[in-house]
N, C-alpha and C. Protein backbone atom coordinates (compact mmCIF):
# COMPACT_ATOMS: atom_id res chain seq x y z
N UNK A 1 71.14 122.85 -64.15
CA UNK A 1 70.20 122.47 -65.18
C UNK A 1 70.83 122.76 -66.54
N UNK A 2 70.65 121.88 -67.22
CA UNK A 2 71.22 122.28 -68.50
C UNK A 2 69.89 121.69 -69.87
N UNK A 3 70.12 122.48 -70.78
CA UNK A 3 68.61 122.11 -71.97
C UNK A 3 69.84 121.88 -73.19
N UNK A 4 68.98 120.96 -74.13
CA UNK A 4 69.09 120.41 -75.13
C UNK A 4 68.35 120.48 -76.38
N UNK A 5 68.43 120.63 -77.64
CA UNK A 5 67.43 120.87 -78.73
C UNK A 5 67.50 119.21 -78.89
N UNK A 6 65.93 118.96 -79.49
CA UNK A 6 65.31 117.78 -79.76
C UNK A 6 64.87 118.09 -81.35
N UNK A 7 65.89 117.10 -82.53
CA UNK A 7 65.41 117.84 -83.55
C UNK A 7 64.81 119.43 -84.01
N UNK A 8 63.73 119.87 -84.23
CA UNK A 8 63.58 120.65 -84.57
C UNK A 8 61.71 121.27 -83.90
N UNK A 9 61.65 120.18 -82.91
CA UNK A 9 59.88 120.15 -82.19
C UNK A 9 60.13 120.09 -80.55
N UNK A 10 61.09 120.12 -79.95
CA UNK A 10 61.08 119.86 -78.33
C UNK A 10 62.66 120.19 -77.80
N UNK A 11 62.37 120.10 -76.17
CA UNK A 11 63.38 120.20 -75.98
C UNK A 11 63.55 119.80 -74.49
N UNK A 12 64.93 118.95 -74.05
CA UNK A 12 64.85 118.08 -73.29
C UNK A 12 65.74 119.00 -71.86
N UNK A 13 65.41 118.74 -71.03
CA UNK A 13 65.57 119.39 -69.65
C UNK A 13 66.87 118.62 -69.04
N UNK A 14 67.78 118.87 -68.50
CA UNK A 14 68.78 117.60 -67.45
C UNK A 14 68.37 118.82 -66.32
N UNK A 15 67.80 118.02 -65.51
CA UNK A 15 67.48 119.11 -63.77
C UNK A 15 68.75 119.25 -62.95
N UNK A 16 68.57 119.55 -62.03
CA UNK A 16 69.87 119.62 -61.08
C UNK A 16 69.72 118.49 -60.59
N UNK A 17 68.52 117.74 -59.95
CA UNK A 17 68.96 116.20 -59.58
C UNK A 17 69.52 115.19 -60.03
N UNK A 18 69.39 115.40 -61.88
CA UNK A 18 70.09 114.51 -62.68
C UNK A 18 68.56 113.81 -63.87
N UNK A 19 67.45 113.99 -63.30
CA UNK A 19 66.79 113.18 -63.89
C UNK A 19 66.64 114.28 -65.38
N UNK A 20 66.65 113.48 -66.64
CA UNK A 20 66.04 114.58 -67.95
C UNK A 20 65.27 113.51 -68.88
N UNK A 21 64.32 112.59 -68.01
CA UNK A 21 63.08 112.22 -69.01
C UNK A 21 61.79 113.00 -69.36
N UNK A 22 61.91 113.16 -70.23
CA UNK A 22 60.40 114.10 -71.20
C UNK A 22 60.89 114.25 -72.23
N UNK A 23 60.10 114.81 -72.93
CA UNK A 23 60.55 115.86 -73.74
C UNK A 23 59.68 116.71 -73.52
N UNK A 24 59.96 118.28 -74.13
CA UNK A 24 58.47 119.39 -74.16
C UNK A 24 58.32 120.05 -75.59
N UNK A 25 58.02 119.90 -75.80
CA UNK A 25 57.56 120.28 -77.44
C UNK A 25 57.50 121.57 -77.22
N UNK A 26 57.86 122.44 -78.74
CA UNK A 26 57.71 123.80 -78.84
C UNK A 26 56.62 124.11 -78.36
N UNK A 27 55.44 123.81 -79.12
CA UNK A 27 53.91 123.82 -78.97
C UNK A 27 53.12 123.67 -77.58
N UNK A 28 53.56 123.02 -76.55
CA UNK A 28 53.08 122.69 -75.17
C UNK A 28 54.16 123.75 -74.08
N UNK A 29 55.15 124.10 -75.07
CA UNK A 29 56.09 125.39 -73.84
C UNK A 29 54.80 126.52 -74.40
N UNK A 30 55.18 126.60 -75.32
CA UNK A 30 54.58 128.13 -75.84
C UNK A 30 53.09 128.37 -75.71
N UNK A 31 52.31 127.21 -75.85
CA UNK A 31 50.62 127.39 -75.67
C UNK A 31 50.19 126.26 -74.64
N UNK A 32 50.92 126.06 -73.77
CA UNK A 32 50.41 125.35 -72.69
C UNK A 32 50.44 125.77 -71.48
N UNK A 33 51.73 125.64 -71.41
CA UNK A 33 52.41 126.25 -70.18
C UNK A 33 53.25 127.52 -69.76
N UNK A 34 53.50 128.09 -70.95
CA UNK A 34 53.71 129.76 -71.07
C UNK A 34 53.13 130.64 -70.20
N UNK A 35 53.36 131.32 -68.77
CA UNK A 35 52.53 132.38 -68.64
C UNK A 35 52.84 133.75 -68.72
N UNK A 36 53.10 134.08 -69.94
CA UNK A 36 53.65 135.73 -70.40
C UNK A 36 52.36 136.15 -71.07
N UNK A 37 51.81 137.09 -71.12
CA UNK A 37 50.55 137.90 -70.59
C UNK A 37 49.95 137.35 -72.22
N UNK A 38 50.63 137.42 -73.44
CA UNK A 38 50.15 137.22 -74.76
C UNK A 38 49.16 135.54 -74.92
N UNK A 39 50.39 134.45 -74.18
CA UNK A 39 49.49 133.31 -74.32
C UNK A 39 48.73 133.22 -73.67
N UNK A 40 48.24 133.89 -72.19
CA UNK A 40 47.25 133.57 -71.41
C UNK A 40 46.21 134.58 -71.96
N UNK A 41 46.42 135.40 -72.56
CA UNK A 41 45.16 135.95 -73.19
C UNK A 41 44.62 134.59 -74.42
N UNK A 42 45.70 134.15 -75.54
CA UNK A 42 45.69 133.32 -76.23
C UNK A 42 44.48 132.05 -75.75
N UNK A 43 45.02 131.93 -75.00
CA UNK A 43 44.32 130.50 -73.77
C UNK A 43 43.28 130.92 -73.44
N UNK A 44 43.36 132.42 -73.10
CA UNK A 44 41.19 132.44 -72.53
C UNK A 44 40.53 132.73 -73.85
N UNK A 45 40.79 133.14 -75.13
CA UNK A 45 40.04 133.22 -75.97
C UNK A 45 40.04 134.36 -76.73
């Protein structure tokens, strides 16, 4: 797997199978899908 910076808002994945369509935005790693104990408190309120 290897990652890539996307400008200065995302960042693009190459997997080990080869596929690297998406992108993930700072904003959707860090308050979406993050589960380190700070954002999931963040997320319930």
């Amino acid at each position: 797997m290897s990652v890539s910076k996307v400008g200065a808002y995302a960042l693009r994945f190459e997997w080990s199978d080869g596929h690297n369509t998406g992108l993930y935005t700072y904003r959707s790693l860090r308050g979406e899908l993050c589960e380190c104990e700070e954002c999931i408190r963040s997320r319930a309120g």
